[in-house]
N, C-alpha and C. Protein backbone atom coordinates (compact mmCIF):
# COMPACT_ATOMS: atom_id res chain seq x y z
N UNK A 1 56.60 -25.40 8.74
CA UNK A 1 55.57 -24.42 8.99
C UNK A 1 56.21 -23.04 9.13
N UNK A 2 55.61 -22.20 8.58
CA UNK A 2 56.00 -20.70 8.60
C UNK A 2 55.23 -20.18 9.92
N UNK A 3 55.97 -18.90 10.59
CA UNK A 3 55.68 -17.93 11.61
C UNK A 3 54.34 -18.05 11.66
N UNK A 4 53.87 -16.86 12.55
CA UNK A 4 52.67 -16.33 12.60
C UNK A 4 51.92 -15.59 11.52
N UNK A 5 50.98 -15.79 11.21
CA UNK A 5 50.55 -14.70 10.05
C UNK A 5 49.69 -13.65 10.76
N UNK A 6 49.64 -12.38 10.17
CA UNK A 6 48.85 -11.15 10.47
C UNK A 6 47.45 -11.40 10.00
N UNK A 7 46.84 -12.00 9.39
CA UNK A 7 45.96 -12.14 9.35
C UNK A 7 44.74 -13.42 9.81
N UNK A 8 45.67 -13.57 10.33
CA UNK A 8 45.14 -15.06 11.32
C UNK A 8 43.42 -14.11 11.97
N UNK A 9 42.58 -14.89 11.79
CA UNK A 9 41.36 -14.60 12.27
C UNK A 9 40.30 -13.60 11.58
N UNK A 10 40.71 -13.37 9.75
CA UNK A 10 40.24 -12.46 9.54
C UNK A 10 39.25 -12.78 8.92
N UNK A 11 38.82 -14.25 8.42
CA UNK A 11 37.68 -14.92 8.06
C UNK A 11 36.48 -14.90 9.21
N UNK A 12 36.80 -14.93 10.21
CA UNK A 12 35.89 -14.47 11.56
C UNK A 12 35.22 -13.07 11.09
N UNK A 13 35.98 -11.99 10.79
CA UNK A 13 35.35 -10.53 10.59
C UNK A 13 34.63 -10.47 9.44
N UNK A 14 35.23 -11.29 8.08
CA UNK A 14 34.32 -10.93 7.01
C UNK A 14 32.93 -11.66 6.85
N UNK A 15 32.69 -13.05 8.01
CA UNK A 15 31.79 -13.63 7.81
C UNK A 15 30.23 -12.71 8.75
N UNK A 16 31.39 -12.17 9.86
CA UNK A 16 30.38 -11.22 10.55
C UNK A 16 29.91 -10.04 9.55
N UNK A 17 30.40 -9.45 8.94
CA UNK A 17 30.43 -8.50 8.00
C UNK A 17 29.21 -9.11 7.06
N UNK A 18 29.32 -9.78 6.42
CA UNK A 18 28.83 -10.69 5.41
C UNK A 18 27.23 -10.99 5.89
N UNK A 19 27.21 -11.38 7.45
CA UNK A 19 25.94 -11.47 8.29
C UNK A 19 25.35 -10.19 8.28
N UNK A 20 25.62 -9.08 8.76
CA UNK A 20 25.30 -8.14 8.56
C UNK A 20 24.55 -7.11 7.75
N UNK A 21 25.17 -7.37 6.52
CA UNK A 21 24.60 -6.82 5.32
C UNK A 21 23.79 -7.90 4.78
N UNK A 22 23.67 -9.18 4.90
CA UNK A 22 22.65 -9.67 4.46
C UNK A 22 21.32 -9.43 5.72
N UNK A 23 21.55 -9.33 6.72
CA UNK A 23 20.35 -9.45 7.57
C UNK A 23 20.02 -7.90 6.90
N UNK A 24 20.53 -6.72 6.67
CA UNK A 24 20.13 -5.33 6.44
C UNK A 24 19.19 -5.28 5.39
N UNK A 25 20.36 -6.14 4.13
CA UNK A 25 19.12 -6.73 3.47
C UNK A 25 18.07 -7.16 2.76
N UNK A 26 17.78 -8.20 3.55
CA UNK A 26 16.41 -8.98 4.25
C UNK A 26 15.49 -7.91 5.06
N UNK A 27 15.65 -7.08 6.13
CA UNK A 27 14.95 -6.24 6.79
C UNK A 27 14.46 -4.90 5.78
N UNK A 28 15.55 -5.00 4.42
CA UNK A 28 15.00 -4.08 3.92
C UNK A 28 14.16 -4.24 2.35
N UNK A 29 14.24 -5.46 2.28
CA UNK A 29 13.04 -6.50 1.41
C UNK A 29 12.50 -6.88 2.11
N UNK A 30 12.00 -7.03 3.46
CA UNK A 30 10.21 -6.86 4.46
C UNK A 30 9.82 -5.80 4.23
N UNK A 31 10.45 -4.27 4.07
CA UNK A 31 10.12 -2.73 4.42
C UNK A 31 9.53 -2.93 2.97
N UNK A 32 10.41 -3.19 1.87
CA UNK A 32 9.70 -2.38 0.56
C UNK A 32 8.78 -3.27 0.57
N UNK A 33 8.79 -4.71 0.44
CA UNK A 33 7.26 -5.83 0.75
C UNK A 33 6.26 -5.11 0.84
N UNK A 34 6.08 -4.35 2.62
CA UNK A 34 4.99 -4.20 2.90
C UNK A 34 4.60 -2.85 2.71
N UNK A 35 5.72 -2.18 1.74
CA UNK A 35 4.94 -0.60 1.69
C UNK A 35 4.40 -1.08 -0.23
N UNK A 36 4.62 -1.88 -0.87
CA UNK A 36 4.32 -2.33 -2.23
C UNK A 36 2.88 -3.16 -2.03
N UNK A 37 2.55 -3.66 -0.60
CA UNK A 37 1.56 -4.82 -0.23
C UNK A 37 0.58 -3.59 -0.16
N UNK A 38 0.94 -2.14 1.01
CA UNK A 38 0.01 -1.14 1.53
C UNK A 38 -0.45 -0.75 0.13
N UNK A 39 0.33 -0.42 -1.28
CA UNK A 39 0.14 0.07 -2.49
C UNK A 39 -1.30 -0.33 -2.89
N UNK A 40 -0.83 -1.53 -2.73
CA UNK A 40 -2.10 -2.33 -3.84
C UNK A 40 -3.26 -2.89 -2.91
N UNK A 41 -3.12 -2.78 -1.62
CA UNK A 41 -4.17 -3.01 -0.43
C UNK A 41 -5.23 -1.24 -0.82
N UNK A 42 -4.12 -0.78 -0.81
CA UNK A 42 -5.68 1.21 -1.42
C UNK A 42 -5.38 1.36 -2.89
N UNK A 43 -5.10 0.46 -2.78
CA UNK A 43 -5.17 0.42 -5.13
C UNK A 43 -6.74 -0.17 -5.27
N UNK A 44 -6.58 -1.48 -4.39
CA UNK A 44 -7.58 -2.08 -4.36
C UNK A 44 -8.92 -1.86 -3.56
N UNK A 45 -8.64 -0.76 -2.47
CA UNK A 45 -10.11 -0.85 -1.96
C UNK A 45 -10.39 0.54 -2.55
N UNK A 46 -9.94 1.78 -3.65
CA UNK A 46 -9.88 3.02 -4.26
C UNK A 46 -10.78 2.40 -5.22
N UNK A 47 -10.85 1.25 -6.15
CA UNK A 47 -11.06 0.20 -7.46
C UNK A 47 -12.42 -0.21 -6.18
N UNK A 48 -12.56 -0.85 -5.36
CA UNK A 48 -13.94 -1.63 -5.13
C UNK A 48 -14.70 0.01 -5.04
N UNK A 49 -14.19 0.69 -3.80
CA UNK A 49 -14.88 1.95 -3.52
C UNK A 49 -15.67 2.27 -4.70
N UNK A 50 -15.17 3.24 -5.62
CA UNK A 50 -15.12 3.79 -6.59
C UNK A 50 -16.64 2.87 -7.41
N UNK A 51 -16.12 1.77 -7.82
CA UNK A 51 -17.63 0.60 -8.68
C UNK A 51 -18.55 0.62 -7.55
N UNK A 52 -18.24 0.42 -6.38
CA UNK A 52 -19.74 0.30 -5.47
C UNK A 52 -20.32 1.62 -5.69
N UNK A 53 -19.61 2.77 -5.85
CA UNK A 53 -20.22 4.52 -5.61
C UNK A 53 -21.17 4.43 -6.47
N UNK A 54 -20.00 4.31 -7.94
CA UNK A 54 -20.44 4.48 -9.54
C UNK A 54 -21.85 3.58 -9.98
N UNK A 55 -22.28 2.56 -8.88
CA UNK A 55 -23.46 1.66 -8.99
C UNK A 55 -24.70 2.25 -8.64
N UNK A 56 -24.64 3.47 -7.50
CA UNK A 56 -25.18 4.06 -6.56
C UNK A 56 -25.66 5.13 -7.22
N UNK A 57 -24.85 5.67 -8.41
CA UNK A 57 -24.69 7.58 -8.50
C UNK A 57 -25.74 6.93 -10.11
N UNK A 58 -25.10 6.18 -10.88
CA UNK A 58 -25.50 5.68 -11.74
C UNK A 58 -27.31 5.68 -11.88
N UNK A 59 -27.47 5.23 -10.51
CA UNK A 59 -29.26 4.98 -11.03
C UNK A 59 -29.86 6.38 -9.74
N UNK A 60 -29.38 7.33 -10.12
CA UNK A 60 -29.56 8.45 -8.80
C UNK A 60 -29.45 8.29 -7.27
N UNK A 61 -28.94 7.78 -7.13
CA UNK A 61 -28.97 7.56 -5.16
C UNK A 61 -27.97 8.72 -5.02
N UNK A 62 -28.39 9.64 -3.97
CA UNK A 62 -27.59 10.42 -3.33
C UNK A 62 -26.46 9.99 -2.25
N UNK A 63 -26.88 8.56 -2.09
CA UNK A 63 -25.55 8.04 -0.97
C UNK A 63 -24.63 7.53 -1.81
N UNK A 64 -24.40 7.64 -2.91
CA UNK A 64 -23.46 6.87 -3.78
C UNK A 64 -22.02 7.36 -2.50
N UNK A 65 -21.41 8.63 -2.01
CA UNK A 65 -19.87 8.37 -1.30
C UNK A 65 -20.20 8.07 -0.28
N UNK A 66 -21.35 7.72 0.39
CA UNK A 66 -21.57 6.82 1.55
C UNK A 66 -21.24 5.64 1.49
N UNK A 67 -21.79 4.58 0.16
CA UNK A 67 -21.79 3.62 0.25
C UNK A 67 -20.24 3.06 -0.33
N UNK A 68 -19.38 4.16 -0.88
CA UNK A 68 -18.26 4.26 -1.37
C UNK A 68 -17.34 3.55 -0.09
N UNK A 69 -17.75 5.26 0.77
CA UNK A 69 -16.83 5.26 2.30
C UNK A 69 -17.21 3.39 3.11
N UNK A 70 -18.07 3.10 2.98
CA UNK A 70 -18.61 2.44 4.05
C UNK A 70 -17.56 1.05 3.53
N UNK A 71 -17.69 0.23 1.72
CA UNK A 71 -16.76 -0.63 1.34
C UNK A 71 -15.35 -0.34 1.16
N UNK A 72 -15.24 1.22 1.09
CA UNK A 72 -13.50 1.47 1.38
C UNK A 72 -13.08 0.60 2.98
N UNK A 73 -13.51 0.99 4.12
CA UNK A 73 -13.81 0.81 5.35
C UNK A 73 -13.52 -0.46 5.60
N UNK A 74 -14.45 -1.13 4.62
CA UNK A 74 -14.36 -2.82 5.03
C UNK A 74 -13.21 -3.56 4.29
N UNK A 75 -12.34 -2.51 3.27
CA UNK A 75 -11.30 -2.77 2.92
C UNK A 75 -10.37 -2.52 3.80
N UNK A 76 -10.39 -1.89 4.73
CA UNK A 76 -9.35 -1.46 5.88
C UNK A 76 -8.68 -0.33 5.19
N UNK A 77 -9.41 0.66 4.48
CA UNK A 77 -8.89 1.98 3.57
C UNK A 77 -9.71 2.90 4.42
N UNK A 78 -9.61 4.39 4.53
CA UNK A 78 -10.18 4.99 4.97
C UNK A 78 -10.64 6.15 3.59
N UNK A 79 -11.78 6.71 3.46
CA UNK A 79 -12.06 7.12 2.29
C UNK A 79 -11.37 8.88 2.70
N UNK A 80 -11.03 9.54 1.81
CA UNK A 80 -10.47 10.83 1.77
C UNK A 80 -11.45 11.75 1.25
N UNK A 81 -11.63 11.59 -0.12
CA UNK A 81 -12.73 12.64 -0.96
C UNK A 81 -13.18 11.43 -1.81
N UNK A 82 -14.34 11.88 -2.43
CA UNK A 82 -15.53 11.35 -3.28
C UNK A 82 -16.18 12.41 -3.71
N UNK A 83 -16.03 12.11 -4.87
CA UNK A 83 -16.73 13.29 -5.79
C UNK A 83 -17.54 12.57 -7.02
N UNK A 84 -18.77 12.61 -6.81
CA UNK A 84 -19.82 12.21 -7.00
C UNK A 84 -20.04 13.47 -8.66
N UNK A 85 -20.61 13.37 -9.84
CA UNK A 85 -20.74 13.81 -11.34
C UNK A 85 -22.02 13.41 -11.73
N UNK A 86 -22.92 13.93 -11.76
CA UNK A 86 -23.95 13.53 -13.10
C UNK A 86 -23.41 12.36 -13.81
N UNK A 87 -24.39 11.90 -14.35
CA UNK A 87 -23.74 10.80 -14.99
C UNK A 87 -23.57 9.42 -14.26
N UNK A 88 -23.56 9.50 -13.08
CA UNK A 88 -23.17 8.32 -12.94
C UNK A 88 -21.76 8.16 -12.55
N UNK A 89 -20.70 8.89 -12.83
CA UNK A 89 -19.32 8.65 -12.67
C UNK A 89 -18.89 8.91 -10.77
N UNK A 90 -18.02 8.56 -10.11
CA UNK A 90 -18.07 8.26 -9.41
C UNK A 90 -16.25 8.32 -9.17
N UNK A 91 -15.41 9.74 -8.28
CA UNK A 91 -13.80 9.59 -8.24
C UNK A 91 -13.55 9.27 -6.81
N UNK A 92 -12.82 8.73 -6.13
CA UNK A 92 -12.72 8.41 -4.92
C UNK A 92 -11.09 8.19 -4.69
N UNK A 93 -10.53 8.96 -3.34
CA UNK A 93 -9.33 8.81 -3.05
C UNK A 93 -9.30 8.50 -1.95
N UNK A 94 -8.26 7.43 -1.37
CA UNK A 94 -8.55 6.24 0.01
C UNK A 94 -6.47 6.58 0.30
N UNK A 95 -6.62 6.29 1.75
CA UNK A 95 -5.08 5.80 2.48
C UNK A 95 -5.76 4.47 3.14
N UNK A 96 -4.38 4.17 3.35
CA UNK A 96 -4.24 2.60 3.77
C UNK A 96 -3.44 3.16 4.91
N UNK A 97 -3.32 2.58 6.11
CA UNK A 97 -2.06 2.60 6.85
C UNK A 97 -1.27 1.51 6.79
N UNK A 98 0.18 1.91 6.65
CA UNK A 98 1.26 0.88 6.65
C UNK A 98 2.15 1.08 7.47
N UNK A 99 2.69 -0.12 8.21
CA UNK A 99 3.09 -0.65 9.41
C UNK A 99 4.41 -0.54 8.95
N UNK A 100 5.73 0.13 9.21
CA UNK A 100 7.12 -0.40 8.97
C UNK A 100 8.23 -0.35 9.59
N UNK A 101 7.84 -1.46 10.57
CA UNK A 101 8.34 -2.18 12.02
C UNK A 101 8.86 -0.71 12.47
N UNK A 102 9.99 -0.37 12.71
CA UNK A 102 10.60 0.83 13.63
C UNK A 102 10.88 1.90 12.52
N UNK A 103 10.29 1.91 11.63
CA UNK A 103 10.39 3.11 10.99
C UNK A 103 9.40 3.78 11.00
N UNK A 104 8.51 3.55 11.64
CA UNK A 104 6.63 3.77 12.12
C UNK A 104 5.60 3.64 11.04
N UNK A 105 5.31 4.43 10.78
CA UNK A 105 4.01 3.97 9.72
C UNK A 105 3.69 5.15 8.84
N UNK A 106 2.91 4.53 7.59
CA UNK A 106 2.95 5.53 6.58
C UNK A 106 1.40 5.33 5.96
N UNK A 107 1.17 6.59 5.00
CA UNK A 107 -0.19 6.10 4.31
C UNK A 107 0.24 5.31 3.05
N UNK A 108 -0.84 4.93 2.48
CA UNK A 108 -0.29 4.28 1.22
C UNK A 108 -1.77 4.93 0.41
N UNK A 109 -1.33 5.87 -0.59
CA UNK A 109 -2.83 6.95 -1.23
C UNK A 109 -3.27 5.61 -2.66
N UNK A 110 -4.40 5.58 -3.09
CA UNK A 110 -5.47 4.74 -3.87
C UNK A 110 -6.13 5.78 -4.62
N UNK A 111 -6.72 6.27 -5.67
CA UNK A 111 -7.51 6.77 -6.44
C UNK A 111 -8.00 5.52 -7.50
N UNK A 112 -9.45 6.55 -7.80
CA UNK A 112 -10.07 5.30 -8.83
C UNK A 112 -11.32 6.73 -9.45
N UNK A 113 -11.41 6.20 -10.55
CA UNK A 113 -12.75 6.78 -11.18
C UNK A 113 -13.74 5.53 -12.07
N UNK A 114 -14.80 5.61 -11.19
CA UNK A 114 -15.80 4.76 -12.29
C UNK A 114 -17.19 5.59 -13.00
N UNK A 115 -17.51 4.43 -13.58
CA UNK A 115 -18.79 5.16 -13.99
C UNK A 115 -19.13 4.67 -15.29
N UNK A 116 -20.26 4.63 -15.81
CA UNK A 116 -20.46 4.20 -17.16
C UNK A 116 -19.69 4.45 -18.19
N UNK A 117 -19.34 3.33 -19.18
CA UNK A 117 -18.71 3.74 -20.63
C UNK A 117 -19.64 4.80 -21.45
N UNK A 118 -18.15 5.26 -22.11
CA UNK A 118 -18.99 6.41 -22.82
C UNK A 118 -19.99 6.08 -24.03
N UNK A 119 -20.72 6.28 -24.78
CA UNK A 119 -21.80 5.40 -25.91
C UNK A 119 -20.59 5.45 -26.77
């Protein structure tokens, strides 16, 4: 058997090392997860908003961004602007709030335009 070696114990440091950057990450594929999840959570209630308005404006109802705001809402989106066109067409822009653990929270912005095809 040979002496002591200098590097006696250094598989201990690289496995901690190794822990480390994988837990970083993992914590940082949850973060983009749930700001890509917030994306398409006001992708998707910008898209319902927007067809419920465009249903509303379509046969004259003046509540068409009421009834916009009210299914953004029940999407857990909060409605921003609605801009209501002759026609029937119907643009609507929504935030989402997103949660990202200790980095605090962010909006996540949604737009949509509906409204009848053109003839």
């Amino acid at each position: 058997m040979s002496g002591p070696s200098g590097e006696r114990g250094s598989a201990t440091v690289w496995v901690v090392a190794l822990g480390g950057l994988l837990a970083a990450l993992g914590v940082a594929g949850v973060l983009v997860g749930a700001a890509v999840t917030g994306r398409h959570r006001a992708t998707a209630a910008a898209d319902l908003a927007a067809l419920a308005g465009a249903a509303r404006a379509v046969v004259g109802d003046p509540t068409a961004c009421s009834v916009a705001a009210r299914i953004a809402a029940e999407n857990g989106a909060q409605l921003q602007t609605c801009t209501s066109v002759p026609g029937g067409i119907v643009d609507v822009r929504v935030r989402v709030p997103v949660r990202l653990g200790p980095l605090g929270e962010t909006d996540a912005q949604g737009r949509a335009r509906a409204g009848p095809a053109p003839p």
